[in-house]
C-alpha atoms as a PDB file:
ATOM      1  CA  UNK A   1      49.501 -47.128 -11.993  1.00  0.00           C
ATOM      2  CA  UNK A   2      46.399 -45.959 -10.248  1.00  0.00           C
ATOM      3  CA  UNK A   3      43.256 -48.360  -9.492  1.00  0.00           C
ATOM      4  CA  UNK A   4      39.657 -47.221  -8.485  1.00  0.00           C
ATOM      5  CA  UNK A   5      36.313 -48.153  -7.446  1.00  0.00           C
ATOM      6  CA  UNK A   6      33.622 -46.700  -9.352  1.00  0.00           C
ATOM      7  CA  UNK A   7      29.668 -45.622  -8.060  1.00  0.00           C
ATOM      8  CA  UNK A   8      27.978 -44.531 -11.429  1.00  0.00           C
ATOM      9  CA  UNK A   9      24.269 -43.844 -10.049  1.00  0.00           C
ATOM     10  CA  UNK A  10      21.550 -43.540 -12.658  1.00  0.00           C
ATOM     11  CA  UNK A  11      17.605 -43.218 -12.945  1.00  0.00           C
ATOM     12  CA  UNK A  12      15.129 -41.700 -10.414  1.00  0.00           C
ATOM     13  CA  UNK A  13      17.816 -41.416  -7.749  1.00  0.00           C
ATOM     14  CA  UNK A  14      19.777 -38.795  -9.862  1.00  0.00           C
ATOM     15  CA  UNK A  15      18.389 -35.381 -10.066  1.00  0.00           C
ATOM     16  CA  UNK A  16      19.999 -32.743 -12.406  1.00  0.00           C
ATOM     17  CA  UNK A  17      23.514 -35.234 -11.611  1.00  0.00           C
ATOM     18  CA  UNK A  18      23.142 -35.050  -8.343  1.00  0.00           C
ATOM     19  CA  UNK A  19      21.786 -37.694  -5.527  1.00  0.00           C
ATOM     20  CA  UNK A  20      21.257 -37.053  -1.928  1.00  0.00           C
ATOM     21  CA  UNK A  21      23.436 -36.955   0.875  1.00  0.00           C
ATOM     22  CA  UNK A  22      22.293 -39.734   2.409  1.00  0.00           C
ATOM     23  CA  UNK A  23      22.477 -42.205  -0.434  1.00  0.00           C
ATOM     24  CA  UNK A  24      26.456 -40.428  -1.352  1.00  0.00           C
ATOM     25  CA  UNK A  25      27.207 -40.914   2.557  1.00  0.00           C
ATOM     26  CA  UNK A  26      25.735 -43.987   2.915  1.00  0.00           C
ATOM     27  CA  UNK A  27      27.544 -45.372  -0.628  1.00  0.00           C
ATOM     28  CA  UNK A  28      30.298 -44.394   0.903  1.00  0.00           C
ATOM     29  CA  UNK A  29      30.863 -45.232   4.419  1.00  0.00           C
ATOM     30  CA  UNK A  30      30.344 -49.119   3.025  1.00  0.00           C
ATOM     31  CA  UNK A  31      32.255 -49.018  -0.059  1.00  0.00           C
ATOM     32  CA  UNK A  32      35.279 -48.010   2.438  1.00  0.00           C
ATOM     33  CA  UNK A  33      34.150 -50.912   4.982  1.00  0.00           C
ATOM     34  CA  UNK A  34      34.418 -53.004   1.689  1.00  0.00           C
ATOM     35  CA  UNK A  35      37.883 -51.803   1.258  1.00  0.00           C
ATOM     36  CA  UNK A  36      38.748 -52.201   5.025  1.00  0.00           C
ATOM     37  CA  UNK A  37      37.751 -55.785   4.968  1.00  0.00           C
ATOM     38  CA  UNK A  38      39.409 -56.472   1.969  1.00  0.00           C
ATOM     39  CA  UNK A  39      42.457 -55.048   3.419  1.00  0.00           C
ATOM     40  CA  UNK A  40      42.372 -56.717   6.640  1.00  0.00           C
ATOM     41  CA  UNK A  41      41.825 -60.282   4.587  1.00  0.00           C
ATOM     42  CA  UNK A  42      45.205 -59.895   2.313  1.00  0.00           C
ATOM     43  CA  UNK A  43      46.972 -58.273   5.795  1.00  0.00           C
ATOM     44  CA  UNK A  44      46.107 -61.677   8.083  1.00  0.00           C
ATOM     45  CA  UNK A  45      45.560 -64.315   5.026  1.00  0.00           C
ATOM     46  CA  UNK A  46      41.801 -64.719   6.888  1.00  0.00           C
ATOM     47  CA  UNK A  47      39.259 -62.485   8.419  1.00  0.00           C
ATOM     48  CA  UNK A  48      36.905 -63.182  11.364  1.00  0.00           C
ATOM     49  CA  UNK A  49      34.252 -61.880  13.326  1.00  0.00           C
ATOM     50  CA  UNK A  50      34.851 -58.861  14.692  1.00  0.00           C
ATOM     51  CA  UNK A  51      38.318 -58.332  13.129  1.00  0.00           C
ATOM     52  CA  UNK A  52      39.178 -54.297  13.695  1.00  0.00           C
ATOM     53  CA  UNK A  53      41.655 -51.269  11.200  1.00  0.00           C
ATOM     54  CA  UNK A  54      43.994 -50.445  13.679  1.00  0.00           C
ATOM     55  CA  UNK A  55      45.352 -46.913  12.921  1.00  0.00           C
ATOM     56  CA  UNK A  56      48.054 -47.926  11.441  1.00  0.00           C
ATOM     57  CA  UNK A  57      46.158 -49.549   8.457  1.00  0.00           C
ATOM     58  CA  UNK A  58      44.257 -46.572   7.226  1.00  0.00           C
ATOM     59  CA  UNK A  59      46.942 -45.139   5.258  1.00  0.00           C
ATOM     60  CA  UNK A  60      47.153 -48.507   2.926  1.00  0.00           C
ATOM     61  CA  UNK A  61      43.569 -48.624   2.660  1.00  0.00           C
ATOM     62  CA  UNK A  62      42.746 -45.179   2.027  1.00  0.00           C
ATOM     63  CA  UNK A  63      41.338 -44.428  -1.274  1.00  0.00           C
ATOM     64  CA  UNK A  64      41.032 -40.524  -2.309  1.00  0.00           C
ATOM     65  CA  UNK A  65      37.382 -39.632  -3.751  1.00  0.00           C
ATOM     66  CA  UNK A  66      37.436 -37.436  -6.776  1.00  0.00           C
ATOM     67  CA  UNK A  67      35.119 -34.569  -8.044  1.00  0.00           C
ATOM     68  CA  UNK A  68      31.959 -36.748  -8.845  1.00  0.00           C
ATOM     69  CA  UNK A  69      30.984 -36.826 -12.867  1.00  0.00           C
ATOM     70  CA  UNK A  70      27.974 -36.536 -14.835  1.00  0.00           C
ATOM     71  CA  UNK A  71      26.446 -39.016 -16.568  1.00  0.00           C
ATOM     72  CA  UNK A  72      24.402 -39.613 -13.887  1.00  0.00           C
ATOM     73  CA  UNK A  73      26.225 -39.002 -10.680  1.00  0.00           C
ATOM     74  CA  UNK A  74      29.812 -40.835 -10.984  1.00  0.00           C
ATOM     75  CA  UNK A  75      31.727 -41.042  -7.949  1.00  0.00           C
ATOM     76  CA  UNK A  76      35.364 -42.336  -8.486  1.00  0.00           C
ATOM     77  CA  UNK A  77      37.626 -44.001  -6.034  1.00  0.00           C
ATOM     78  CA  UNK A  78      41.236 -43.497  -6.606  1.00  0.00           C
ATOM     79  CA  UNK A  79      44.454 -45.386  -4.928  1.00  0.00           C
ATOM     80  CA  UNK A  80      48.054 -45.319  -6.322  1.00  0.00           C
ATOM     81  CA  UNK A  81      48.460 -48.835  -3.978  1.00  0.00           C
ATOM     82  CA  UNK A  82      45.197 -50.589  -3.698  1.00  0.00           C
ATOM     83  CA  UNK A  83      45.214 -52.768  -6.705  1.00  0.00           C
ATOM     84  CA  UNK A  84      45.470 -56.384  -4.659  1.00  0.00           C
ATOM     85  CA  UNK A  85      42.447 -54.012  -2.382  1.00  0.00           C
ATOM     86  CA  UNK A  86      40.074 -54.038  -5.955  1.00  0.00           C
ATOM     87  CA  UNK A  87      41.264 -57.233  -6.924  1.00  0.00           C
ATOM     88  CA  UNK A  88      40.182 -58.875  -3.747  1.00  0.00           C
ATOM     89  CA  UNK A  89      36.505 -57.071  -3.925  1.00  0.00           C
ATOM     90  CA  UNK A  90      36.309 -58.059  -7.579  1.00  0.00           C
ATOM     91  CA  UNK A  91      36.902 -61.673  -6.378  1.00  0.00           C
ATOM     92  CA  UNK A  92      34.111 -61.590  -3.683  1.00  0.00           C
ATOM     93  CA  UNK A  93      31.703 -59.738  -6.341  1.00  0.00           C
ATOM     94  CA  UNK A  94      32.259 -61.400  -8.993  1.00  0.00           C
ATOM     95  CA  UNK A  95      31.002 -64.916  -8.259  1.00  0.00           C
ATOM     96  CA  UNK A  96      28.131 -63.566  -6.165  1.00  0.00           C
ATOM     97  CA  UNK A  97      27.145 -61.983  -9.774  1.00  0.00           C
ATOM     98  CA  UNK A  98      27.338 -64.733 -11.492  1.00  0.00           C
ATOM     99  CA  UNK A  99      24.921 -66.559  -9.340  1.00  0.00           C
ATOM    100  CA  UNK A 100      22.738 -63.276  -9.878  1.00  0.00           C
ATOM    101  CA  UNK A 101      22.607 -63.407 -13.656  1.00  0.00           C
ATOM    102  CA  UNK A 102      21.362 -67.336 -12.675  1.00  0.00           C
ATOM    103  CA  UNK A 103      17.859 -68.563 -13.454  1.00  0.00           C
ATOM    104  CA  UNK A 104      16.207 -69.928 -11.002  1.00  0.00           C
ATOM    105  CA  UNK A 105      15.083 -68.668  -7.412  1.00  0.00           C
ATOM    106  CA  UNK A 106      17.443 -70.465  -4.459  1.00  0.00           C
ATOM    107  CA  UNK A 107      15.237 -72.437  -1.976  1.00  0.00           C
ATOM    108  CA  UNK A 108      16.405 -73.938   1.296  1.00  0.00           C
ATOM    109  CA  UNK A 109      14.168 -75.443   4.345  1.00  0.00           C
ATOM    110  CA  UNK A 110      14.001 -73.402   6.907  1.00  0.00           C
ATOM    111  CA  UNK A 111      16.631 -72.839   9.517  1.00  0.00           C
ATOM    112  CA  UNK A 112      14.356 -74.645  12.019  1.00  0.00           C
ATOM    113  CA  UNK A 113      13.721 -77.685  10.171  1.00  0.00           C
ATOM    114  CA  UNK A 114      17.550 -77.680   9.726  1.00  0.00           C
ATOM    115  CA  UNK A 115      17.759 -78.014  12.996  1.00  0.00           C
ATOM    116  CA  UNK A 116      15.332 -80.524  13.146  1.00  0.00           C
ATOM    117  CA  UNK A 117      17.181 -82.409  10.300  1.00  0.00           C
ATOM    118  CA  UNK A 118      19.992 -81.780  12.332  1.00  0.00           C
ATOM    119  CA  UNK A 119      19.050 -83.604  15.007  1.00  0.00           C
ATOM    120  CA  UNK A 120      17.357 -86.806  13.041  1.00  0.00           C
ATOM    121  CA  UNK A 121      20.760 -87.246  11.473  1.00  0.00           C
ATOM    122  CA  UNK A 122      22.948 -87.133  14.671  1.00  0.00           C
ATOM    123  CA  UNK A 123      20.432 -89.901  15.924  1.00  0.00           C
ATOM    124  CA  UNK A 124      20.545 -92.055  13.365  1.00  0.00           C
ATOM    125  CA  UNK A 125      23.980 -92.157  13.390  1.00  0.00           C
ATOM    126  CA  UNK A 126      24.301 -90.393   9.730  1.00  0.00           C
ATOM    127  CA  UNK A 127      26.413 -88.073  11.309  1.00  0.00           C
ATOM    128  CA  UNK A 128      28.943 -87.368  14.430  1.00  0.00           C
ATOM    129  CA  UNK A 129      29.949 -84.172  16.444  1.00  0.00           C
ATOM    130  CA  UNK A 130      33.073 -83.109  16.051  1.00  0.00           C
ATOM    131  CA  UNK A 131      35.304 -81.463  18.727  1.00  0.00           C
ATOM    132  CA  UNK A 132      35.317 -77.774  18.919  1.00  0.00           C
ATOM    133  CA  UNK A 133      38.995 -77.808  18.471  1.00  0.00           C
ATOM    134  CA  UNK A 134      38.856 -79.991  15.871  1.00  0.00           C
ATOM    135  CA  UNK A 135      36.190 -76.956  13.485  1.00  0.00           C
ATOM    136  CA  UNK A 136      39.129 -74.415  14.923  1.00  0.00           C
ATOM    137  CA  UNK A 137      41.702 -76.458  13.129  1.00  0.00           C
ATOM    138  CA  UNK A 138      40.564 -77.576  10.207  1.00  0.00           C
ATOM    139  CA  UNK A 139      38.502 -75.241   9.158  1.00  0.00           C
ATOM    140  CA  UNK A 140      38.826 -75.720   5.444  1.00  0.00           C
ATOM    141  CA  UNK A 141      40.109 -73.353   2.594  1.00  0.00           C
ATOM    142  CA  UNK A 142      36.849 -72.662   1.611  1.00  0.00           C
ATOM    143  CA  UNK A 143      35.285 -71.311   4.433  1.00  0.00           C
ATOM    144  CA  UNK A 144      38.574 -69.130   5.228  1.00  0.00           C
ATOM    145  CA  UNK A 145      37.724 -67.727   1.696  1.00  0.00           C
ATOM    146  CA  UNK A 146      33.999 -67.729   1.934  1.00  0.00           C
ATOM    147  CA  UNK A 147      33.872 -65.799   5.323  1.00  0.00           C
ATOM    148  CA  UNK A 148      35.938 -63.090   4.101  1.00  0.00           C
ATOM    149  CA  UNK A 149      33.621 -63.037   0.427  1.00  0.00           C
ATOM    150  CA  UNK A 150      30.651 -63.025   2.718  1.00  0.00           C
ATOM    151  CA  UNK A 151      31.844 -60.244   4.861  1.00  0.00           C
ATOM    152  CA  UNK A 152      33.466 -57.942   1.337  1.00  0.00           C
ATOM    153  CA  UNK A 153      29.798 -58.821   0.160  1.00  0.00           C
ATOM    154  CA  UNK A 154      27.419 -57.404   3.180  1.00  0.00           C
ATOM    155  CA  UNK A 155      29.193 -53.927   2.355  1.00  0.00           C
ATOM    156  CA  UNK A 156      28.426 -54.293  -1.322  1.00  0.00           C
ATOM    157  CA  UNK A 157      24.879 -55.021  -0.265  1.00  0.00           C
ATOM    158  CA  UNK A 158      24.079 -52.134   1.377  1.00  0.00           C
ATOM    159  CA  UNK A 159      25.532 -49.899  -1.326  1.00  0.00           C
ATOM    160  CA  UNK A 160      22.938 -51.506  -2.966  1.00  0.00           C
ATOM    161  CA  UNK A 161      20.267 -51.453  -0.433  1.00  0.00           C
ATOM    162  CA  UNK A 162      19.720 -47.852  -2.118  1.00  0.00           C
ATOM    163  CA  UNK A 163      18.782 -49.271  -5.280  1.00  0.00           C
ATOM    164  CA  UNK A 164      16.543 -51.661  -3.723  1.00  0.00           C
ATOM    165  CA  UNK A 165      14.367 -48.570  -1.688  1.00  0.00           C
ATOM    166  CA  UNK A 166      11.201 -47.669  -3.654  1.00  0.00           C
ATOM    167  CA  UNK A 167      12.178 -44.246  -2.471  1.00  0.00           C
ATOM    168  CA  UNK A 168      14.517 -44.722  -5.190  1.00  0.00           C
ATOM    169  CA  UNK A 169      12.071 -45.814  -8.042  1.00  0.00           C
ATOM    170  CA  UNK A 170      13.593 -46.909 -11.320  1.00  0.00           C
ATOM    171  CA  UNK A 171      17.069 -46.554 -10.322  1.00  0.00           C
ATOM    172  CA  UNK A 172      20.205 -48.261 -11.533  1.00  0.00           C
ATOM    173  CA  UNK A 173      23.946 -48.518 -10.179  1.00  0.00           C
ATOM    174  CA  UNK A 174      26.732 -49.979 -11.673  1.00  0.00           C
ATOM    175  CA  UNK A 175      30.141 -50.532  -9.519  1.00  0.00           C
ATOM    176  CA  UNK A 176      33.396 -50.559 -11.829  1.00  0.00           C
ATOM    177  CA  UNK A 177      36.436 -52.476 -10.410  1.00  0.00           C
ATOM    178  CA  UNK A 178      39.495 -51.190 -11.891  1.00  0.00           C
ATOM    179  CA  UNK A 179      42.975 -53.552 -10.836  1.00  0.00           C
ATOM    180  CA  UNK A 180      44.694 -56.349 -12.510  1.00  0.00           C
ATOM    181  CA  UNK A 181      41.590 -55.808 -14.643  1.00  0.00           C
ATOM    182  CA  UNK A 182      38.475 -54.318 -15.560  1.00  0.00           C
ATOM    183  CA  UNK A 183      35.123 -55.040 -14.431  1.00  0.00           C
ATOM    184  CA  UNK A 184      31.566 -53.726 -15.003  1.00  0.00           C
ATOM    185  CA  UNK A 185      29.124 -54.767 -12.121  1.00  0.00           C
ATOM    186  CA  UNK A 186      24.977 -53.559 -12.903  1.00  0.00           C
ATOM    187  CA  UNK A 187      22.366 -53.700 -10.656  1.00  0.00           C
ATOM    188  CA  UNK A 188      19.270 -52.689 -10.876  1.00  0.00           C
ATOM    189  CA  UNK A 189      16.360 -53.311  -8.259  1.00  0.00           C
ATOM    190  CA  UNK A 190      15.882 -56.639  -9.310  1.00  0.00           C
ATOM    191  CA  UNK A 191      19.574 -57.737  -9.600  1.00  0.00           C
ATOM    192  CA  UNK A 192      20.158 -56.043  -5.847  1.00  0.00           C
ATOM    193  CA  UNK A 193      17.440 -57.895  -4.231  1.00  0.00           C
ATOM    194  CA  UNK A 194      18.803 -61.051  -5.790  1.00  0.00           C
ATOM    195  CA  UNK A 195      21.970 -60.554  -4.423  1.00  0.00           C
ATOM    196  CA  UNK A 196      21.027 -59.548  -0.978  1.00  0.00           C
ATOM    197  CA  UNK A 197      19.096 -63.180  -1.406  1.00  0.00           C
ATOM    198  CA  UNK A 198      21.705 -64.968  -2.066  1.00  0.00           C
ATOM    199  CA  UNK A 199      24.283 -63.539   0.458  1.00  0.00           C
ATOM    200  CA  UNK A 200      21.969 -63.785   3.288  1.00  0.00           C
ATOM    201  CA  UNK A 201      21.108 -66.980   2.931  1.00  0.00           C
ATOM    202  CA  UNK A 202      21.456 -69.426   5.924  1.00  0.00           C
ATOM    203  CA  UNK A 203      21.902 -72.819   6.494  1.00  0.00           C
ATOM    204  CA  UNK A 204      22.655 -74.771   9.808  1.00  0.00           C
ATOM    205  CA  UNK A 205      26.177 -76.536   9.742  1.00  0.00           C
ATOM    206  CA  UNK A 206      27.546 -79.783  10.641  1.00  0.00           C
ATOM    207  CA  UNK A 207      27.270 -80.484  14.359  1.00  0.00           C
ATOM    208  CA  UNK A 208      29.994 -79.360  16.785  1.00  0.00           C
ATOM    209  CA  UNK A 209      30.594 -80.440  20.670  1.00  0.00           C
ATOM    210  CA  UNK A 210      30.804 -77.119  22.750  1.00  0.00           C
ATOM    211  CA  UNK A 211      31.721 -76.516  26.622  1.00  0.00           C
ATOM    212  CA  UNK A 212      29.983 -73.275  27.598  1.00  0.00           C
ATOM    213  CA  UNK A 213      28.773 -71.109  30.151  1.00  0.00           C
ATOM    214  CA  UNK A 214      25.486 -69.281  29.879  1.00  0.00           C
ATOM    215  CA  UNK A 215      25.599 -65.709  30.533  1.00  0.00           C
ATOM    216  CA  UNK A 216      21.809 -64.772  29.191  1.00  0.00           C
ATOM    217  CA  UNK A 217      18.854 -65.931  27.676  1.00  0.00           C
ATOM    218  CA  UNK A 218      15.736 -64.276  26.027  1.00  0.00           C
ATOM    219  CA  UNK A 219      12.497 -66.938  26.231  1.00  0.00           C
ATOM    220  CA  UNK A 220      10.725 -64.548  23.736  1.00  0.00           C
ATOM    221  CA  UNK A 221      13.278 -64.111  21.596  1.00  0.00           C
ATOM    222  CA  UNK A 222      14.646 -67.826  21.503  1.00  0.00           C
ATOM    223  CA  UNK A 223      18.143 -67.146  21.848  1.00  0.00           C
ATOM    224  CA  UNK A 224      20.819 -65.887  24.413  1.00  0.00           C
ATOM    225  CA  UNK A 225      24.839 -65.418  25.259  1.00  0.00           C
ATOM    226  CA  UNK A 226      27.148 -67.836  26.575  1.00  0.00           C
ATOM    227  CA  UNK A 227      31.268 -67.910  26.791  1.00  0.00           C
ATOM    228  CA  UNK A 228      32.998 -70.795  24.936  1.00  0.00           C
ATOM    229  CA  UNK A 229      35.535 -72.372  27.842  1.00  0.00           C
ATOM    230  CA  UNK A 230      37.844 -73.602  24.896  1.00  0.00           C
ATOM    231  CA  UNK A 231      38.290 -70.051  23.759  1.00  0.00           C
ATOM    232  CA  UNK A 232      36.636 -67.250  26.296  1.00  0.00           C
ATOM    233  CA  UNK A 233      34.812 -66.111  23.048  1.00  0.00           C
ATOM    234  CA  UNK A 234      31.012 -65.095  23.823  1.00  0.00           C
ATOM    235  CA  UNK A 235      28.984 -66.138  20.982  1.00  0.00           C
ATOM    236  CA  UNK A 236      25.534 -65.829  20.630  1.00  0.00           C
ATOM    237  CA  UNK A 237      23.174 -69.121  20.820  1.00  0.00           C
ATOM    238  CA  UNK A 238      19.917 -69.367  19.158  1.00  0.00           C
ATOM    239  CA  UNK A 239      17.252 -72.131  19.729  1.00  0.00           C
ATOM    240  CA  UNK A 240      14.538 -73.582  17.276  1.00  0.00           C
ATOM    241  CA  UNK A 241      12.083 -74.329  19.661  1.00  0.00           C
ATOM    242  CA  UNK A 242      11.199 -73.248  23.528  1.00  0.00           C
ATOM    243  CA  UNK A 243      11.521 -77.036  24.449  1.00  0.00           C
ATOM    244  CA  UNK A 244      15.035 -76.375  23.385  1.00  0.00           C
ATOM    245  CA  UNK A 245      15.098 -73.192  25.452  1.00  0.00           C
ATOM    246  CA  UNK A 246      13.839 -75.587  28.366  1.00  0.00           C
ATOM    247  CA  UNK A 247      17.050 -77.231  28.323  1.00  0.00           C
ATOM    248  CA  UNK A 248      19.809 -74.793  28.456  1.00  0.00           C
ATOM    249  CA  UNK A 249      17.951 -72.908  31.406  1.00  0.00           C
ATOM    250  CA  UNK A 250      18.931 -74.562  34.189  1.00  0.00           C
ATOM    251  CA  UNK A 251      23.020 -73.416  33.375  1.00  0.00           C
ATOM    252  CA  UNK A 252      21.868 -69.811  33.351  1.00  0.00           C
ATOM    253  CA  UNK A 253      23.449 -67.747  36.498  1.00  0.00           C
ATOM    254  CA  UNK A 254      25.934 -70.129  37.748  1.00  0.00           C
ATOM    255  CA  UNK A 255      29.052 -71.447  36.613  1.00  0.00           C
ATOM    256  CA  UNK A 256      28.267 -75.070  35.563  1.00  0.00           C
ATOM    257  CA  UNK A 257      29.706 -76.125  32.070  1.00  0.00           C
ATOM    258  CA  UNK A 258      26.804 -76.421  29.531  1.00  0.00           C
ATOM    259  CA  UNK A 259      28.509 -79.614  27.403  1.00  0.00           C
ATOM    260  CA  UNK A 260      26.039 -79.432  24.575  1.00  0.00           C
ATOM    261  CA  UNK A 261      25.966 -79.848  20.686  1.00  0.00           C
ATOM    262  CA  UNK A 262      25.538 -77.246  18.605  1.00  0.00           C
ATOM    263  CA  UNK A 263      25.519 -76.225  14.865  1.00  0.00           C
ATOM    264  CA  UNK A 264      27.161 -73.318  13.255  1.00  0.00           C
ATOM    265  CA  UNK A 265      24.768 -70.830  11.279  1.00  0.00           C
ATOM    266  CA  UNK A 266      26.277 -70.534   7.736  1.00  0.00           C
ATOM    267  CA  UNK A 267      25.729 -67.993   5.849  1.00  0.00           C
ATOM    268  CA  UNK A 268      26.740 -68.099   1.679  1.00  0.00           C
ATOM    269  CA  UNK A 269      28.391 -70.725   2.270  1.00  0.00           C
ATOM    270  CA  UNK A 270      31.199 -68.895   5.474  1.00  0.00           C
ATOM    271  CA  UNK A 271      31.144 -69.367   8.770  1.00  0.00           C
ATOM    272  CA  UNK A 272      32.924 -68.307  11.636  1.00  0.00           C
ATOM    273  CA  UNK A 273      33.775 -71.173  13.952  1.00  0.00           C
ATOM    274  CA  UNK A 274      35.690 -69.157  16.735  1.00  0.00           C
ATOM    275  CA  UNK A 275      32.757 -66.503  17.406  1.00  0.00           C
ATOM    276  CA  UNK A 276      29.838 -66.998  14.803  1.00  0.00           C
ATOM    277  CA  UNK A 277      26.816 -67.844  15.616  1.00  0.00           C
ATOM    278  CA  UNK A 278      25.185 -71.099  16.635  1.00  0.00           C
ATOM    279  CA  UNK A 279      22.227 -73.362  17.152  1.00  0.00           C
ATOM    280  CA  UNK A 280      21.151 -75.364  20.386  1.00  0.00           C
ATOM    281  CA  UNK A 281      20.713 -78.704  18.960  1.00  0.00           C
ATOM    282  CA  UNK A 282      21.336 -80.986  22.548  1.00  0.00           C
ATOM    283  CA  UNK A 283      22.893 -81.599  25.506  1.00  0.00           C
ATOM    284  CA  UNK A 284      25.585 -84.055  26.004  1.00  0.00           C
ATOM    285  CA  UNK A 285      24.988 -86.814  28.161  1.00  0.00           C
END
């Protein structure tokens, strides 16, 4: 039995049942990158930062687009295989809309008085660093499942992103998930820019120990590049403050080991601890 994806556009971005090439290409392109991550989560049983389709996968996750409909503009999605594909999007959408049909707006501090929080914590002892390899290891069900949510999710978002252009006016689209089941996903701009909220939301994690050598650094921009020694990953390094900046300069250019603590940026509620980004928060010692 087939499954599908389904794009029914409706409103001001619809003329005569048709919408533009940009917004079909667009809705496209991401709605397969939705499928691709999917894929590559229930192919690996995870899904990291910068995880890649090798050739080989394309035929599994391909999905055949049929003649769009009226009634609107309805683009369908078709796969004779990809049912555990839709079910695995349906399970990253679906609790992202439920937090969308929520009352309530979601409030955080902000990521630099995270950091600062961060740091008041560590010295009072409320909390301790904990290895690098230690993150790697243990890095908990739920951020294994969250990463890969987060990541099925961005796609979804900028799908959306067209609903959310005033270019687009009063617009509406509603995404149909057909699998194991049935399910109706509406947005209009409203919903969309709720749920862009709440998937881009960040929040500074628990504190980590990391051995590092710095490879750049932008002053203006507060951030920079160095390589992880425990894994040769480069990640990318981001500092609250320039006094924090101050710090890590001195490493820049040479090969001395930065041992320093830093704090994973999460983001709804995933992060990735072999590449993802991170905050300065101190040096060791």
């Amino acid at each position: 039995m087939s499954s599908s994806l389904t794009l029914h556009f409706d409103g001001d971005i619809v003329s005569n049942h048709f919408v533009s090439a940009r917004t079909l290409g667009r809705s496209l392109v991401h709605t397969q990158n939705a499928v691709d991550r999917a894929f590559l989560d229930l192919k690996y049983g995870n899904l990291w930062k910068h995880a890649r389709m090798k050739a080989d996968d394309y035929h599994a996750a391909d999905f055949i687009a049929l003649y769009p409909e009226e009634g609107g503009f309805v683009q369908k999605l078709l796969s004779d295989s990809g049912k555990v594909i839709v079910d695995r999007i349906s399970s990253a959408l679906g609790p992202a809309m439920d937090r969308v049909l929520q009352e309530g707006d979601e409030v955080s501090d902000s990521l630099q008085q995270q950091v600062s929080n961060r740091k008041n914590q560590i010295e009072k002892g409320i909390i301790e660093p904990s290895s690098f390899q230690y993150i790697v290891d243990n890095p908990g069900q739920h951020v294994v499942r969250s990463y890969a949510d987060r990541s099925i999710n961005r796609e979804i978002d900028q799908v959306l992103s067209m609903i959310r252009s005033r270019n687009s006016g009063e617009s509406v689209l509603e995404i149909t998930t057909e699998g194991s089941k049935t399910e109706n996903y509406q947005f209009n701009r409203f919903r969309s820019e709720r749920f862009h909220s709440i998937i881009s939301k960040r929040q500074v994690g628990e504190p980590v120990v990391y051995v590092a050598r710095v490879r750049q650094l932008d002053r203006q921009l507060l951030n920079g590049k160095i390589v992880n020694q425990e894994n040769d990953k480069t990640l990318t390094i981001r500092f609250a403050d320039d006094s924090d900046f101050v710090k890590a300069h001195p490493y820049l250019g040479n090969n001395d080991e930065m041992v320093f603590i830093g704090a994973p940026i999460i983001e709804y509620g995933a992060f990735d601890p072999n590449a993802g980004d991170i905050y300065f928060i101190d040096l060791v010692g």
